[in-house]
N, C-alpha and C. Protein backbone atom coordinates (compact mmCIF):
# COMPACT_ATOMS: atom_id res chain seq x y z
N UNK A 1 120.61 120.97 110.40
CA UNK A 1 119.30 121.31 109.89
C UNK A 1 118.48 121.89 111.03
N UNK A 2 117.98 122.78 110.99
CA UNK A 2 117.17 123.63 112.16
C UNK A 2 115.81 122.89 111.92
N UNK A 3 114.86 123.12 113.21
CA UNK A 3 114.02 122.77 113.28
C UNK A 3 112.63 123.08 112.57
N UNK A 4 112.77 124.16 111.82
CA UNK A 4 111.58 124.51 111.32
C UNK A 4 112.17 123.66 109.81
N UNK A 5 113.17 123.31 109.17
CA UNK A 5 113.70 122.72 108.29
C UNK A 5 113.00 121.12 108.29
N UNK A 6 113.21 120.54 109.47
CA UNK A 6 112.74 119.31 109.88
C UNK A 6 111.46 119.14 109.97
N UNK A 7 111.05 119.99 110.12
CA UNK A 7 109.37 120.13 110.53
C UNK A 7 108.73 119.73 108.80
N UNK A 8 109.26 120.89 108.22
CA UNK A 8 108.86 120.93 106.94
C UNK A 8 108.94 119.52 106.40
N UNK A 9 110.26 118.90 106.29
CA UNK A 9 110.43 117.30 105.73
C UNK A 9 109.40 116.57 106.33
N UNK A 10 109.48 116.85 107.44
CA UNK A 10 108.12 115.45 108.27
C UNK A 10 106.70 115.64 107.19
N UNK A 11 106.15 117.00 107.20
CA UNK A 11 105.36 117.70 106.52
C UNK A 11 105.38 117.20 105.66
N UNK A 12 106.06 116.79 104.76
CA UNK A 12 106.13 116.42 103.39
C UNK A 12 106.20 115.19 103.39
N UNK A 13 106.48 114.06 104.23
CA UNK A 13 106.90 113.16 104.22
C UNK A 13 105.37 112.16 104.47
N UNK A 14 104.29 112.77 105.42
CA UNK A 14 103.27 112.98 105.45
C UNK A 14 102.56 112.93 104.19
N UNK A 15 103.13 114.10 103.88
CA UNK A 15 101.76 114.35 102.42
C UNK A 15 101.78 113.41 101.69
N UNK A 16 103.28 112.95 100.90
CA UNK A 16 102.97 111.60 100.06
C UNK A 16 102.80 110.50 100.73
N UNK A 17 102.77 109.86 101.83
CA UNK A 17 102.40 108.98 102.77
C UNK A 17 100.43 108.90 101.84
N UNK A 18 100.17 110.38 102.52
CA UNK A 18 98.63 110.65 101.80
C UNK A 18 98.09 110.11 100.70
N UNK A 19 99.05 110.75 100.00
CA UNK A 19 99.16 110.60 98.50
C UNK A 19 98.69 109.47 98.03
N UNK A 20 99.91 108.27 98.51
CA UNK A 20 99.97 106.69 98.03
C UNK A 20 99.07 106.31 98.15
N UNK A 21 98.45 106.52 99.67
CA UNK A 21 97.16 105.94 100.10
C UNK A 21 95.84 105.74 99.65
N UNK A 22 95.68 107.32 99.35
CA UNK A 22 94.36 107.74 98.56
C UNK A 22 94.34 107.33 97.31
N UNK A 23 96.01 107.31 96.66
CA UNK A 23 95.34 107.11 95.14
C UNK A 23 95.44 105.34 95.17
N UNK A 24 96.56 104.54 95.94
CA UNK A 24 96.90 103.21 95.78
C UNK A 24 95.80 102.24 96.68
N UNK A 25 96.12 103.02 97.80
CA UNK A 25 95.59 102.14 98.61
C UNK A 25 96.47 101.85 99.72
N UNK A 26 95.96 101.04 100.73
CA UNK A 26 97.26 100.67 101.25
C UNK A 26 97.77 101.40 102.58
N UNK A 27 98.20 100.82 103.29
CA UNK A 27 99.34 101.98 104.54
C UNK A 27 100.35 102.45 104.16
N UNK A 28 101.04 103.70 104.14
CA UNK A 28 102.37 104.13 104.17
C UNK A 28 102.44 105.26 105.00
N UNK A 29 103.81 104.75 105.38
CA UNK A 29 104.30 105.15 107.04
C UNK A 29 106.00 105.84 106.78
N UNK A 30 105.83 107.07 107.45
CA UNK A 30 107.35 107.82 107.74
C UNK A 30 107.77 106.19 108.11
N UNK A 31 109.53 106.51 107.35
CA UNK A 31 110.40 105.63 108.44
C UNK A 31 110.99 106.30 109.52
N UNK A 32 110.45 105.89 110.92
CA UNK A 32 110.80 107.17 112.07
C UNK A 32 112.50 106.72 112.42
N UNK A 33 113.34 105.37 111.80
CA UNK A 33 114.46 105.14 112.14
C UNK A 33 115.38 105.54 110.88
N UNK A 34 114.81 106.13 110.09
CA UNK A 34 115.93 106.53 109.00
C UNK A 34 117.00 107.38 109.62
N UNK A 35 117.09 108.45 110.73
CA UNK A 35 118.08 109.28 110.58
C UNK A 35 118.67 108.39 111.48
N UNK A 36 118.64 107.65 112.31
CA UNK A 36 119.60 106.33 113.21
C UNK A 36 119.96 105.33 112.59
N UNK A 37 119.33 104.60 111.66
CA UNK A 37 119.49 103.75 110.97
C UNK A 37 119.77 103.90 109.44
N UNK A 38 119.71 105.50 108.70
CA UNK A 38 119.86 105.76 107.68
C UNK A 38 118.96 104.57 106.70
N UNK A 39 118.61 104.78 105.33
CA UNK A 39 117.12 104.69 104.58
C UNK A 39 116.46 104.99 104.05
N UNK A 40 115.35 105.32 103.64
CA UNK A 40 114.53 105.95 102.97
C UNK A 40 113.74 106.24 103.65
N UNK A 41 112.58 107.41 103.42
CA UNK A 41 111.61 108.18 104.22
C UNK A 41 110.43 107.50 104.29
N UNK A 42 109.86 106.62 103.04
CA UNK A 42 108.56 106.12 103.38
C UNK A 42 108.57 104.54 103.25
N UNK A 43 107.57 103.80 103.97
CA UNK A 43 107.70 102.74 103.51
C UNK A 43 106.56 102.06 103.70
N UNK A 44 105.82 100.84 102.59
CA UNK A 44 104.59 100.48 102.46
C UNK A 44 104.71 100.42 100.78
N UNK A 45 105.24 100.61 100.27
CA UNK A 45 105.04 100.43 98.62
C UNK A 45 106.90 99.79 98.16
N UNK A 46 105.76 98.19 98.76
CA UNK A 46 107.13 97.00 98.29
C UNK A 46 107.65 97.28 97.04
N UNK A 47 109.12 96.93 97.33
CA UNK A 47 109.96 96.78 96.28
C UNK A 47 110.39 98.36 95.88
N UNK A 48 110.12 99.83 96.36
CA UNK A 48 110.32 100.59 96.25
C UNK A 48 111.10 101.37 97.21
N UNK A 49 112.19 102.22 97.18
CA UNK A 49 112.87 103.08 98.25
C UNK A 49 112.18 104.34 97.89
N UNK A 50 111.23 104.82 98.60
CA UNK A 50 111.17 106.55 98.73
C UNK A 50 112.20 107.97 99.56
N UNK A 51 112.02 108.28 98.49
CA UNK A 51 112.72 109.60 99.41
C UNK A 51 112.19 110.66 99.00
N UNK A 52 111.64 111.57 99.97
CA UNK A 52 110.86 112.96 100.05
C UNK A 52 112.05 114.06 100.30
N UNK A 53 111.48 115.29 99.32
CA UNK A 53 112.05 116.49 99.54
C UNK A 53 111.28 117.39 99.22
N UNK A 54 111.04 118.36 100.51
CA UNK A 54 110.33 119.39 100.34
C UNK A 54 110.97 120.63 101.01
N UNK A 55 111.55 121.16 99.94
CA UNK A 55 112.57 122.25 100.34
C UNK A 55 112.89 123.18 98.84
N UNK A 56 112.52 124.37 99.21
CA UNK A 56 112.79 125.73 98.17
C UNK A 56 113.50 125.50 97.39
N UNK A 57 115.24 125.25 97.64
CA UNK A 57 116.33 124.81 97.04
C UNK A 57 116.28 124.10 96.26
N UNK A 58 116.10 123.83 94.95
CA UNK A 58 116.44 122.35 93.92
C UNK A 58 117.65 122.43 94.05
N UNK A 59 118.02 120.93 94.21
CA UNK A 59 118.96 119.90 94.62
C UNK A 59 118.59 118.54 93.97
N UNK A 60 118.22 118.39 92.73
CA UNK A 60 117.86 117.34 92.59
C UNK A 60 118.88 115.96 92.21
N UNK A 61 119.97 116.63 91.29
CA UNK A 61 121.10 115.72 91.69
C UNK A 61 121.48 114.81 93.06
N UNK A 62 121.80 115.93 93.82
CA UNK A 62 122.70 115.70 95.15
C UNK A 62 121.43 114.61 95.42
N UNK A 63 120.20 114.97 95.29
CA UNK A 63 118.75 113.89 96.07
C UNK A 63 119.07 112.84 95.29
N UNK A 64 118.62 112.77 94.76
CA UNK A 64 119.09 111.64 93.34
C UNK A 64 119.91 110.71 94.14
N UNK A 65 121.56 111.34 94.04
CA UNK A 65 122.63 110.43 94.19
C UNK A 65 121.89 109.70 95.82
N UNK A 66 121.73 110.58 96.58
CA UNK A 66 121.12 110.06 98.20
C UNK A 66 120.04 108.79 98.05
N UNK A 67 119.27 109.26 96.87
CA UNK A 67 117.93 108.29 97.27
C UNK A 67 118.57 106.85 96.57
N UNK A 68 119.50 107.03 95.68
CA UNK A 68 120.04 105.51 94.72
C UNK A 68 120.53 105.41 96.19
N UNK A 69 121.72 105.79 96.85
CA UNK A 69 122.54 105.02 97.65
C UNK A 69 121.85 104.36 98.98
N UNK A 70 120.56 104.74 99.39
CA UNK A 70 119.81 104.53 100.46
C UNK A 70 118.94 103.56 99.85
N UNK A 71 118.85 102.95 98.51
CA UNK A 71 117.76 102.14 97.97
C UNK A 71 118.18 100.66 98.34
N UNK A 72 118.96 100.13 98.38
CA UNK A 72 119.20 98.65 99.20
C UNK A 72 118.40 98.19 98.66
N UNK A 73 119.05 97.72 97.34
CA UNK A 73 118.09 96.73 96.11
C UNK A 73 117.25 97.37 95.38
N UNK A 74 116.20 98.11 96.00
CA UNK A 74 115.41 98.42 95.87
C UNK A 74 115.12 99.77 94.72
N UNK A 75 113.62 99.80 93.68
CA UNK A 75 113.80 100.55 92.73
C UNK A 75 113.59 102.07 93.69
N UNK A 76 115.14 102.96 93.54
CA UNK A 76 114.80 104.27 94.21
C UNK A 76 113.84 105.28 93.55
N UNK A 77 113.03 106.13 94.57
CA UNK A 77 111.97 106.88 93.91
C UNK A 77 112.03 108.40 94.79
N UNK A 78 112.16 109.48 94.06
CA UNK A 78 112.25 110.32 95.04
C UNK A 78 111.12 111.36 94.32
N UNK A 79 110.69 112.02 95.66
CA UNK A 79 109.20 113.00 95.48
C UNK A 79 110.00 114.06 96.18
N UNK A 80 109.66 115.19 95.48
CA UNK A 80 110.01 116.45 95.80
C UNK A 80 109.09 117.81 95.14
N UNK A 81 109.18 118.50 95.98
CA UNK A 81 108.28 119.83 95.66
C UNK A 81 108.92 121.01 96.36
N UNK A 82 108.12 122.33 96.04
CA UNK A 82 108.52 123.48 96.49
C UNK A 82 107.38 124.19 97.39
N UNK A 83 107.28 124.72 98.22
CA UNK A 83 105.82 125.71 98.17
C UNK A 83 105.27 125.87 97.27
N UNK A 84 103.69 125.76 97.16
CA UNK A 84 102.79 126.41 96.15
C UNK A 84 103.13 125.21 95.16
N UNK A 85 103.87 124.39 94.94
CA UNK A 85 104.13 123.66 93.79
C UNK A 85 103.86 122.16 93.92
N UNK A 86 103.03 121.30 93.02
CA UNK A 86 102.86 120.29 92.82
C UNK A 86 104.21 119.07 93.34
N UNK A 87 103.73 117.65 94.00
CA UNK A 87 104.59 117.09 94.08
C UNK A 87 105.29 116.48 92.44
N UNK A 88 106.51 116.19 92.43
CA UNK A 88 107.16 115.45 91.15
C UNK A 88 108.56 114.68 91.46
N UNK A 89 108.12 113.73 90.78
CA UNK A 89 109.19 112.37 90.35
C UNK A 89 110.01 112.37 90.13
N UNK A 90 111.04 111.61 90.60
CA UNK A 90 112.23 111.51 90.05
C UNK A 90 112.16 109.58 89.82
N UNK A 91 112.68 109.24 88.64
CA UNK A 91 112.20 107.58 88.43
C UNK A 91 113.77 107.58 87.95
N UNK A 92 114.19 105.92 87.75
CA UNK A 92 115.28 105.73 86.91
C UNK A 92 114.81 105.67 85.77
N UNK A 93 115.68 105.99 84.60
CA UNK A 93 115.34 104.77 83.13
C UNK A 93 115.16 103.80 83.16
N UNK A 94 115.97 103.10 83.32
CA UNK A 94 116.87 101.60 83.56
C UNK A 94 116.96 101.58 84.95
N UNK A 95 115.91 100.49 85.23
CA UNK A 95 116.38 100.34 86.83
C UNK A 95 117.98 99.71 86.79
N UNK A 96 118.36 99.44 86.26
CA UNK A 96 120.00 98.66 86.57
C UNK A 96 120.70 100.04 86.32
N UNK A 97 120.42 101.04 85.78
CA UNK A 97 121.00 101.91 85.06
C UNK A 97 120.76 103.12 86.08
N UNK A 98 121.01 102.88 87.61
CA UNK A 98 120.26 103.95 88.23
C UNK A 98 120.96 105.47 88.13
N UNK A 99 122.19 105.24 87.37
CA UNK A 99 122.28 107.02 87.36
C UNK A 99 121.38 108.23 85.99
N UNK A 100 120.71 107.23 85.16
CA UNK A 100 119.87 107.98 84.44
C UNK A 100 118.61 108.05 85.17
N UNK A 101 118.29 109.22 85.16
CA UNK A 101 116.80 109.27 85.53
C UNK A 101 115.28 109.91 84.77
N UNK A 102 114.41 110.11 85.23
CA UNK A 102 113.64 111.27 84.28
C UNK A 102 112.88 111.73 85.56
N UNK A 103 112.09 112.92 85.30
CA UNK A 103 111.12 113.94 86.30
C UNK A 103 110.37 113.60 85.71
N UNK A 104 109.02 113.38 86.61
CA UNK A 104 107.75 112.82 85.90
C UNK A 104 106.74 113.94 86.73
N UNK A 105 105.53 114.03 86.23
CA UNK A 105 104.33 114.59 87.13
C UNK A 105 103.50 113.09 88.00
N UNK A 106 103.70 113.63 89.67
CA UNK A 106 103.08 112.25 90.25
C UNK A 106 102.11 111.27 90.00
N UNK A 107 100.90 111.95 89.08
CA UNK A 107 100.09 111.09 88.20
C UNK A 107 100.67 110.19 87.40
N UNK A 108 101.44 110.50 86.68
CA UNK A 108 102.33 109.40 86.11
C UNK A 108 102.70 108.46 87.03
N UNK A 109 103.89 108.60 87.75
CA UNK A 109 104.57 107.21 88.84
C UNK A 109 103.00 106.23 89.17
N UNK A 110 102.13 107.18 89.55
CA UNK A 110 100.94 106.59 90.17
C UNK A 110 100.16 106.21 89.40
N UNK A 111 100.45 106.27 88.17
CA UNK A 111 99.38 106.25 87.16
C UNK A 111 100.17 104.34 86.59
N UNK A 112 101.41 104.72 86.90
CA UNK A 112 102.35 103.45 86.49
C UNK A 112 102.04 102.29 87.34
N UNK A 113 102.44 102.80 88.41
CA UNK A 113 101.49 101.48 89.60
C UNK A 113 100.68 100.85 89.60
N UNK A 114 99.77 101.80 89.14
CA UNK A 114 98.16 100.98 89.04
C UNK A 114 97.93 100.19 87.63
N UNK A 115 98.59 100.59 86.41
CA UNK A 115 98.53 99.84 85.55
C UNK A 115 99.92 98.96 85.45
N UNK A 116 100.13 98.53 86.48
CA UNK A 116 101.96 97.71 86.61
C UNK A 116 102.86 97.26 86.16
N UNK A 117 103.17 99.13 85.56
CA UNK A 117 104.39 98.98 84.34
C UNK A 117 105.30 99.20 85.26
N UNK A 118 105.39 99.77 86.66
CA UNK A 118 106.25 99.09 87.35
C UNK A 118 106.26 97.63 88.26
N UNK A 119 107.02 97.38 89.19
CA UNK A 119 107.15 96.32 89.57
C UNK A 119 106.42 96.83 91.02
N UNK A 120 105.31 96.22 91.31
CA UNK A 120 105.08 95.93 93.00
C UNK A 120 104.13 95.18 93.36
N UNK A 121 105.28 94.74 94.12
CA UNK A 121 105.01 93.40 94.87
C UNK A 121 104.27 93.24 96.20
């Protein structure tokens, strides 16, 4: 991955960091040991694995399969966008059921949190 590639992820990794904050509350912080320790990208919203993608390319499968296998218990959640384009969700159905998923608009996930039709702890 070249560096202006990396730059961009941090960038993004950032923004929903923002995101959580402003709309939840709360600290959330890059994980700066994910690429040594492999993981998820953000962390501060217990009981959840994040994973950010901000890259031209949809790939949302291949992200998908990455963000379930990096979730370690945990319900996986992945945010992804394009340039110019709104962040969006990737949720399970069935948390036990993590290879179904749905795309949501981030108001939703966040909209779920705050009225705690998901789980956080």
């Amino acid at each position: 991955m070249g560096r202006a590639s990396r730059q961009k992820g941090q960038r993004g990794e950032r923004e929903v960091c923002k995101l959580l904050a402003d709309k939840l509350g709360g600290e959330y912080k890059r994980n700066l040991m994910q690429t040594q320790d492999g993981g998820y990208d953000v962390l501060g919203l217990e009981g959840y694995a994040i994973e950010v993608k901000f890259q031209e390319k949809l790939q949302i499968e291949k992200w998908w399969e990455q963000t379930v296998d990096q979730a370690n218990g945990k319900i996986p959640v992945l945010f992804f966008r394009r340039s110019r384009e709104d962040w969006r969700v990737v949720l399970p159905l069935e948390p036990p059921h993590k290879s179904y998923y749905s795309v949501v608009p981030i108001d939703y996930f966040l909209g779920s949190i705050c009225d705690g039709n998901h789980r956080k702890n």
